[in-house]
PDB file of N, CA and C in Angstrom:
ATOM      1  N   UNK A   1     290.348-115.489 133.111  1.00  0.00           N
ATOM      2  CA  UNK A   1     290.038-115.310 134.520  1.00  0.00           C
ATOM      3  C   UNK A   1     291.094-114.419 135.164  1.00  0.00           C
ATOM      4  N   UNK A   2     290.557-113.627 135.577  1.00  0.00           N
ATOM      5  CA  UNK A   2     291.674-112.472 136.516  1.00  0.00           C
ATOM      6  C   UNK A   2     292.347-113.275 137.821  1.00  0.00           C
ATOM      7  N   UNK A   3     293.926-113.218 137.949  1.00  0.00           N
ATOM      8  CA  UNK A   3     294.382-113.386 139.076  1.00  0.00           C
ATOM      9  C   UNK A   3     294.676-112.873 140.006  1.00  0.00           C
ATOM     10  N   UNK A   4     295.336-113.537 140.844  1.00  0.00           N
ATOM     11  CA  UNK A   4     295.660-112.559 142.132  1.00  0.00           C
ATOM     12  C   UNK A   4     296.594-111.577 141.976  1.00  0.00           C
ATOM     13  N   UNK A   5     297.720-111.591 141.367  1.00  0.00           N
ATOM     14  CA  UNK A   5     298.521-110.957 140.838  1.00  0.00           C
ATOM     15  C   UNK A   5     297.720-109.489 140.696  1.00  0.00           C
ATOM     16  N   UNK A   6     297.142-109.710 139.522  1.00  0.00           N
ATOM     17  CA  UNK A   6     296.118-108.672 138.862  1.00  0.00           C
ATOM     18  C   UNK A   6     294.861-108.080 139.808  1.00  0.00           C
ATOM     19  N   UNK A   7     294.640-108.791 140.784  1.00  0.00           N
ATOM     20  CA  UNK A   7     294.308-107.934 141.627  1.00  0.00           C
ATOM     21  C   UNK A   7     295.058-107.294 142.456  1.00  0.00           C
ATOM     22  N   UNK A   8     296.273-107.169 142.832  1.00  0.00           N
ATOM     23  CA  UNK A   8     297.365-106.883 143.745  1.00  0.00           C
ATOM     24  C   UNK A   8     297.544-105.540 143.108  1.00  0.00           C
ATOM     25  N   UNK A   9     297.837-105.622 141.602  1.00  0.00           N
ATOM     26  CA  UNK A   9     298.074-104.791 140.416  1.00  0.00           C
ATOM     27  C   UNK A   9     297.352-103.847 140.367  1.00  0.00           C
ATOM     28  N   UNK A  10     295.565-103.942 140.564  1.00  0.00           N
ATOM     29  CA  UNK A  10     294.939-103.204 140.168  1.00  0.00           C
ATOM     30  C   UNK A  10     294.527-102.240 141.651  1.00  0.00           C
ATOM     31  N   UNK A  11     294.585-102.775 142.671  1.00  0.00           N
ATOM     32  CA  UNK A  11     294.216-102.468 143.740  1.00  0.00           C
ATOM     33  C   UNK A  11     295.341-100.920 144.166  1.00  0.00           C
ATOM     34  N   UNK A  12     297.159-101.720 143.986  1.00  0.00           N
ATOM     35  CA  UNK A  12     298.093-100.669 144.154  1.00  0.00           C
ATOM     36  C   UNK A  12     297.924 -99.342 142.740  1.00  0.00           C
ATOM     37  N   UNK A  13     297.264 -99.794 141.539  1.00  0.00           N
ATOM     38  CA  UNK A  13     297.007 -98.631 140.761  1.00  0.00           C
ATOM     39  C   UNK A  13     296.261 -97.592 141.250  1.00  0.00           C
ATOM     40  N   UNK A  14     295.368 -98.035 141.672  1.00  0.00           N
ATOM     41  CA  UNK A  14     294.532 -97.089 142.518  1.00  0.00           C
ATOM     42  C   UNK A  14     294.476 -96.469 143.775  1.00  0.00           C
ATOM     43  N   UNK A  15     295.696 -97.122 144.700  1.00  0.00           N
ATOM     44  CA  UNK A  15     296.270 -96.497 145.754  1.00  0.00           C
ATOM     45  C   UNK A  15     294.695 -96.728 146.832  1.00  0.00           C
ATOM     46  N   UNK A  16     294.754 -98.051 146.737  1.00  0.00           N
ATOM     47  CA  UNK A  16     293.216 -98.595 147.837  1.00  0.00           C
ATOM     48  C   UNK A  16     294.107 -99.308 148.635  1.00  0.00           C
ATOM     49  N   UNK A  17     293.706 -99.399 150.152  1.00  0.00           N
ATOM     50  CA  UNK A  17     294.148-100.478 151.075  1.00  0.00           C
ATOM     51  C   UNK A  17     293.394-101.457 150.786  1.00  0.00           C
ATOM     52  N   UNK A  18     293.435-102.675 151.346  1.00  0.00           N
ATOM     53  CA  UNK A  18     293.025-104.148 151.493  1.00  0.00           C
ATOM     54  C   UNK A  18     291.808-103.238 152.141  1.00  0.00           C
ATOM     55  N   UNK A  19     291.357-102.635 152.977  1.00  0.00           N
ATOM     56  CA  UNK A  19     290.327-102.331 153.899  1.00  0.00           C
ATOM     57  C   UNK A  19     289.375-101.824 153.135  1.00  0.00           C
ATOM     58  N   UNK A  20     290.014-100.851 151.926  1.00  0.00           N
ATOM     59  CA  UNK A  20     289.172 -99.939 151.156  1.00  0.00           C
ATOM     60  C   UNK A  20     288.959-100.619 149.726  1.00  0.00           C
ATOM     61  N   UNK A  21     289.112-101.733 149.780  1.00  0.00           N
ATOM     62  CA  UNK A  21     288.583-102.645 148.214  1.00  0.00           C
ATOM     63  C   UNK A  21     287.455-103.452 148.933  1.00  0.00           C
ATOM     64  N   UNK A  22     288.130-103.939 150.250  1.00  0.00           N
ATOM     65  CA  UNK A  22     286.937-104.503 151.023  1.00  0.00           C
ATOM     66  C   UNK A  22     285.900-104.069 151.382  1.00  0.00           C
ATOM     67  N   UNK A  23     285.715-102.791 151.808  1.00  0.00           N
ATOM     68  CA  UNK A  23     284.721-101.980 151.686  1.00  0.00           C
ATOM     69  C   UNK A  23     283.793-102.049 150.452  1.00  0.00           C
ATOM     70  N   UNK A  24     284.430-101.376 149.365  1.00  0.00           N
ATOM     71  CA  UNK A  24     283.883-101.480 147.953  1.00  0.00           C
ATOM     72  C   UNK A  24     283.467-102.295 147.490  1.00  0.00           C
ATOM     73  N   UNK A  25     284.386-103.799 147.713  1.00  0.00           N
ATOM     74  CA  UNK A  25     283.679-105.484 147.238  1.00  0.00           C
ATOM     75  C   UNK A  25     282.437-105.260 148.196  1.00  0.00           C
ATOM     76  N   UNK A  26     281.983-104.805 149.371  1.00  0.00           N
ATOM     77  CA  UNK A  26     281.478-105.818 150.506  1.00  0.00           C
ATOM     78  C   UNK A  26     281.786-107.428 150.943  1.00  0.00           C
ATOM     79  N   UNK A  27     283.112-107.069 151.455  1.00  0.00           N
ATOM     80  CA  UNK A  27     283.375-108.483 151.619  1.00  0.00           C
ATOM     81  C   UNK A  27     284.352-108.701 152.414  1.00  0.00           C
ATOM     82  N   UNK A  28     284.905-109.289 153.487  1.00  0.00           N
ATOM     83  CA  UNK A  28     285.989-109.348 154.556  1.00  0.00           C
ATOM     84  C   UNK A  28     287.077-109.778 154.401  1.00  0.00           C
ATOM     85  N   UNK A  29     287.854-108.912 154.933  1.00  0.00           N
ATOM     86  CA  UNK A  29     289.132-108.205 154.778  1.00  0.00           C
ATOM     87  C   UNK A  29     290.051-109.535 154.610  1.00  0.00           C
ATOM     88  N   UNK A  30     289.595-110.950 155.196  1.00  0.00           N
ATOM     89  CA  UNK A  30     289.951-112.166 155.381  1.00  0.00           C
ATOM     90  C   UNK A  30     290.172-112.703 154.651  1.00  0.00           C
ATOM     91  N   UNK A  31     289.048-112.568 154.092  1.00  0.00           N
ATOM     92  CA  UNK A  31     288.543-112.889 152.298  1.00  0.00           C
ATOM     93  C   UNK A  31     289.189-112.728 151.364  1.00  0.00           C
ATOM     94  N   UNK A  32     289.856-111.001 151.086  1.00  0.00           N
ATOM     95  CA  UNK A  32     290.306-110.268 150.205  1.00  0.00           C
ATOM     96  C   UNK A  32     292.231-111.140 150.249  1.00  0.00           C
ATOM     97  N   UNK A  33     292.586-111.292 151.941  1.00  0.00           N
ATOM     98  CA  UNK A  33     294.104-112.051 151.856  1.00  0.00           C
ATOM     99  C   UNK A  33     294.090-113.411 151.452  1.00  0.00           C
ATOM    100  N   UNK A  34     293.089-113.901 151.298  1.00  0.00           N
ATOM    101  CA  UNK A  34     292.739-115.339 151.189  1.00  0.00           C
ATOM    102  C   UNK A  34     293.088-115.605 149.419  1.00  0.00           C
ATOM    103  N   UNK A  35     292.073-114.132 148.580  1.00  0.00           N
ATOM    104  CA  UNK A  35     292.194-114.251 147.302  1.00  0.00           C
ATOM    105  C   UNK A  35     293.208-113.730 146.640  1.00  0.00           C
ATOM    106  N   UNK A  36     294.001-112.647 147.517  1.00  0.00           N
ATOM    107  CA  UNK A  36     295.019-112.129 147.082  1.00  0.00           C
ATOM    108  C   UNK A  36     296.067-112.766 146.962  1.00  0.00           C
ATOM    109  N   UNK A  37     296.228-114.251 147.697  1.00  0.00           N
ATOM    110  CA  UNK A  37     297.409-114.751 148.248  1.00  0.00           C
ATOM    111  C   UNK A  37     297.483-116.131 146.765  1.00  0.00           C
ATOM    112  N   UNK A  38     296.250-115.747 146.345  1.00  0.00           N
ATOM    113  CA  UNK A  38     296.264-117.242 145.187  1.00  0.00           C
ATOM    114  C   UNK A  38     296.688-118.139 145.491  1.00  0.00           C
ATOM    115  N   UNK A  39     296.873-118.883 146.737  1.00  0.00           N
ATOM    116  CA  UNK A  39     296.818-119.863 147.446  1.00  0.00           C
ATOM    117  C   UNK A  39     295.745-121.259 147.241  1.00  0.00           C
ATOM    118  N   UNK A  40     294.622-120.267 147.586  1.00  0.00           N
ATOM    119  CA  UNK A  40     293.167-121.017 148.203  1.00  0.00           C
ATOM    120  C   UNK A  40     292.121-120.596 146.766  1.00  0.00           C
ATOM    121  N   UNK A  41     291.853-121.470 146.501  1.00  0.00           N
ATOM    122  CA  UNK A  41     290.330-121.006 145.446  1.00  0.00           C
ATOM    123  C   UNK A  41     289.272-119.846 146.207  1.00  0.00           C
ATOM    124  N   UNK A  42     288.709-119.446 145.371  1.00  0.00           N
ATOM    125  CA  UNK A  42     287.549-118.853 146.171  1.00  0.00           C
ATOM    126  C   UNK A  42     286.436-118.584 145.303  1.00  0.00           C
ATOM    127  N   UNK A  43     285.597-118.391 145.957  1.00  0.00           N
ATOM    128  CA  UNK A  43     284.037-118.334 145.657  1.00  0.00           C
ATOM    129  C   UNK A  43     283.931-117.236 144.272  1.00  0.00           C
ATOM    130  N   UNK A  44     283.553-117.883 143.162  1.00  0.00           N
ATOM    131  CA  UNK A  44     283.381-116.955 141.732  1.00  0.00           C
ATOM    132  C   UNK A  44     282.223-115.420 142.205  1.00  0.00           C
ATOM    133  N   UNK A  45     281.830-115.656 142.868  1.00  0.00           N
ATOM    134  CA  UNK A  45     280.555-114.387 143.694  1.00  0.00           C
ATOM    135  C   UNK A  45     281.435-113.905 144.444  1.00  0.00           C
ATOM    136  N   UNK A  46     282.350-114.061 144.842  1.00  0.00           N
ATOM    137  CA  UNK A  46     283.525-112.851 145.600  1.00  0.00           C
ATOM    138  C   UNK A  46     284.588-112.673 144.787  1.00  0.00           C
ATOM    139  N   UNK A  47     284.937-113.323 143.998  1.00  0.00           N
ATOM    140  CA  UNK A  47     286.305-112.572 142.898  1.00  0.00           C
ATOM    141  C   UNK A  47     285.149-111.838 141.756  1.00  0.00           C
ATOM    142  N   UNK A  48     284.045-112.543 141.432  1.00  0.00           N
ATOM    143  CA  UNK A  48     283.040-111.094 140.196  1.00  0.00           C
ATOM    144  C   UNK A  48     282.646-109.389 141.701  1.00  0.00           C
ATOM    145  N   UNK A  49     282.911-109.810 143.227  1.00  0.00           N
ATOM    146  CA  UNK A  49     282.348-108.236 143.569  1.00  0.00           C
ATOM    147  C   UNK A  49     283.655-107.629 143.889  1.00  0.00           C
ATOM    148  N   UNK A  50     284.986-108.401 143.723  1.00  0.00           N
ATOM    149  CA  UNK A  50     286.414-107.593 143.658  1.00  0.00           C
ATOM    150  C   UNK A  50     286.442-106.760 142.534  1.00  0.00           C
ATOM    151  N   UNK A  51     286.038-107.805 141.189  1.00  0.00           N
ATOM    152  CA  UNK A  51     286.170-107.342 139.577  1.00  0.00           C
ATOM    153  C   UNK A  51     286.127-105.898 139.844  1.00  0.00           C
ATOM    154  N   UNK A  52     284.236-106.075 139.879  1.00  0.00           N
ATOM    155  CA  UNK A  52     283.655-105.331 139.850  1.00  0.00           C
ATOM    156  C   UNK A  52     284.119-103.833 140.625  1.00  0.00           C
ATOM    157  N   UNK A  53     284.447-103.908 141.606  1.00  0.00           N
ATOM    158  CA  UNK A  53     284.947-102.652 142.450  1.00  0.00           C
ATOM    159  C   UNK A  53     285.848-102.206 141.453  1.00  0.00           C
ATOM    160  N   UNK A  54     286.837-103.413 141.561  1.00  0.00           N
ATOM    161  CA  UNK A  54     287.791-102.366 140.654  1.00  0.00           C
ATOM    162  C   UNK A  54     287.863-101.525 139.564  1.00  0.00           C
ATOM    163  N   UNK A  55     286.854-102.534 138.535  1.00  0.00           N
ATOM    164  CA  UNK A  55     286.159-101.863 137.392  1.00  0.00           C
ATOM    165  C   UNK A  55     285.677-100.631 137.668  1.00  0.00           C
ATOM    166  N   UNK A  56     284.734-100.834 138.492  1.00  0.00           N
ATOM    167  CA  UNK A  56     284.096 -98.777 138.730  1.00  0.00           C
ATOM    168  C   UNK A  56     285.561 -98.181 139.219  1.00  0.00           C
ATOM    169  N   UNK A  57     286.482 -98.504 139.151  1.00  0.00           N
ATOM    170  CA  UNK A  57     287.288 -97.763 139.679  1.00  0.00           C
ATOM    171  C   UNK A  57     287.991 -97.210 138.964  1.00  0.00           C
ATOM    172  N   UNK A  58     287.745 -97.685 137.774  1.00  0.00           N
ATOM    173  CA  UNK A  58     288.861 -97.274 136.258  1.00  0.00           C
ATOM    174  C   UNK A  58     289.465 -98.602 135.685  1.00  0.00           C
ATOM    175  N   UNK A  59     289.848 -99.821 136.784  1.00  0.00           N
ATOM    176  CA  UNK A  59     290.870-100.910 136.318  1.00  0.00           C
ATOM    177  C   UNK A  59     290.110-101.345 135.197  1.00  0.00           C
ATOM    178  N   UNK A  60     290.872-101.684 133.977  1.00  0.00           N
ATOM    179  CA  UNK A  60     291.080-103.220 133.059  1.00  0.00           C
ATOM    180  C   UNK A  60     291.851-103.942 133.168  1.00  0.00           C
ATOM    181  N   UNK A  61     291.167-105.306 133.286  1.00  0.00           N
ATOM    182  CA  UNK A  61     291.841-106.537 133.326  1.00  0.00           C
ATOM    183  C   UNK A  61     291.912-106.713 131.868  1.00  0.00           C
ATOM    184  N   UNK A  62     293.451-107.210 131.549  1.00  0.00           N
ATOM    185  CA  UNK A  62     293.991-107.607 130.157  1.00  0.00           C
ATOM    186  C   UNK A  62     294.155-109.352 130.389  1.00  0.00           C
ATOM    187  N   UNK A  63     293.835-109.703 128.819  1.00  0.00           N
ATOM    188  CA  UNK A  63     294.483-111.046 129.173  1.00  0.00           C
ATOM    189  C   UNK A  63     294.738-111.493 127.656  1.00  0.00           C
ATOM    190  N   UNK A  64     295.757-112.256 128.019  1.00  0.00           N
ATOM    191  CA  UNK A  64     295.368-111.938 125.769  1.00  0.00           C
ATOM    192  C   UNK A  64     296.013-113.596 125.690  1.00  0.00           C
ATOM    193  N   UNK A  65     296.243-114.371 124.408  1.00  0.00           N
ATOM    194  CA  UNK A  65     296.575-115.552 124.159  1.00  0.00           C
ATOM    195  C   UNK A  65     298.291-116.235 124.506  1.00  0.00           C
ATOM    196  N   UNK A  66     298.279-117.375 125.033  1.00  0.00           N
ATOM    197  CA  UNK A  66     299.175-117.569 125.542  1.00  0.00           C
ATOM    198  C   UNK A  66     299.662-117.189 126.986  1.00  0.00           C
ATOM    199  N   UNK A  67     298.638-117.168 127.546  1.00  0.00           N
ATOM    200  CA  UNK A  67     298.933-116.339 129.211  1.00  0.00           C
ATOM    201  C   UNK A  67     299.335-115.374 129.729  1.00  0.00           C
ATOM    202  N   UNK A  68     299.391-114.368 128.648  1.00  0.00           N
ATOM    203  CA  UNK A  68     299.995-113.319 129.095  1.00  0.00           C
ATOM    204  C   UNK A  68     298.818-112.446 130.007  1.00  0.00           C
ATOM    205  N   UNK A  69     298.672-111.306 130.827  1.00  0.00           N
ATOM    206  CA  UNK A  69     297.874-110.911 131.603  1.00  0.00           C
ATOM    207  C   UNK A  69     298.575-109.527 132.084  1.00  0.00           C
ATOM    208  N   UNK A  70     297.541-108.651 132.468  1.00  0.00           N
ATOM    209  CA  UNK A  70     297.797-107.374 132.984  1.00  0.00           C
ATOM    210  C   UNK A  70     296.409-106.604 133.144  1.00  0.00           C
ATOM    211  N   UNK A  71     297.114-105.421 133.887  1.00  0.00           N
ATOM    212  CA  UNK A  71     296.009-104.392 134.201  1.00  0.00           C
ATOM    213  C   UNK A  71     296.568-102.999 133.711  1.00  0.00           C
ATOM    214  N   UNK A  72     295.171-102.820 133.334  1.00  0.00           N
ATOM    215  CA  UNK A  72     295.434-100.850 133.139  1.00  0.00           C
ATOM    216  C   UNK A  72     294.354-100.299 133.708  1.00  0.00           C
ATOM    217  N   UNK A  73     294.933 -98.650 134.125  1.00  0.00           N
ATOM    218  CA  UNK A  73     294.068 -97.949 134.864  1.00  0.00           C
ATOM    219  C   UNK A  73     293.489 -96.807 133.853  1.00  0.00           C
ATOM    220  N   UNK A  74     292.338 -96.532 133.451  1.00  0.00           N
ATOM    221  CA  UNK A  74     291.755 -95.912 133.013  1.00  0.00           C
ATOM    222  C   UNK A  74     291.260 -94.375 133.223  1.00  0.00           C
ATOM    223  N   UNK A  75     291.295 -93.345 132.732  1.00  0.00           N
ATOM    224  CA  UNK A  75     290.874 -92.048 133.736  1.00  0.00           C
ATOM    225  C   UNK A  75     289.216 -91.831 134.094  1.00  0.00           C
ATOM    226  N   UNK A  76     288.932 -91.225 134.995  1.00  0.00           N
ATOM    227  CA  UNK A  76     287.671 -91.077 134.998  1.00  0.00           C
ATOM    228  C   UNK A  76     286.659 -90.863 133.638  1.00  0.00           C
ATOM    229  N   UNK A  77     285.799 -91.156 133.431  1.00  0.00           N
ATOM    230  CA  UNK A  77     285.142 -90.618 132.140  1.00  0.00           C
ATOM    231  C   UNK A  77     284.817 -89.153 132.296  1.00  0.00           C
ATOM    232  N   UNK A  78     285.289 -87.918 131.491  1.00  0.00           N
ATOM    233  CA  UNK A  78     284.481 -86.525 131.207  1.00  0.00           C
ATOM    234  C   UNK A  78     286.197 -86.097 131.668  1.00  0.00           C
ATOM    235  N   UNK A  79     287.366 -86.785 132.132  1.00  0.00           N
ATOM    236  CA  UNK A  79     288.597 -86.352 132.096  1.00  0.00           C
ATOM    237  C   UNK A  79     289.624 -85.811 131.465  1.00  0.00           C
TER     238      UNK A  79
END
């Protein structure tokens, strides 16, 4: 499962504001500090339309055995 961390990660790879992932998720800006802050649980249908943004965006989420976790940014495809 991707964390907040890793969204923090993937969001500054791509040089997006909180406003402009929110945009892309469709989803409020409220929302996005709520999940970013890994505080508060949130709704699996709003962390899969964060994924997702980020994914079209180039991000991979890494996660491999023993907890380790990360992101990489990918180049456009035909780059």
């Amino acid at each position: 499962m991707v964390n907040a961390a890793q969204i923090k990660a993937a969001r500054a790879l791509l040089g997006w504001s909180q406003d402009e992932l929110c945009e892309r998720a469709d989803i409020h800006r409220r929302t996005l500090t709520t999940l970013e802050s890994g505080k508060v649980p949130t709704y699996d249908v709003t962390v899969n339309r964060v994924i997702a943004a980020l994914q079209r965006g180039g991000i991979q989420f890494l996660e491999h055995e023993g907890g380790a976790y990360g992101v990489l940014i990918r180049p456009p495809a035909g780059s």
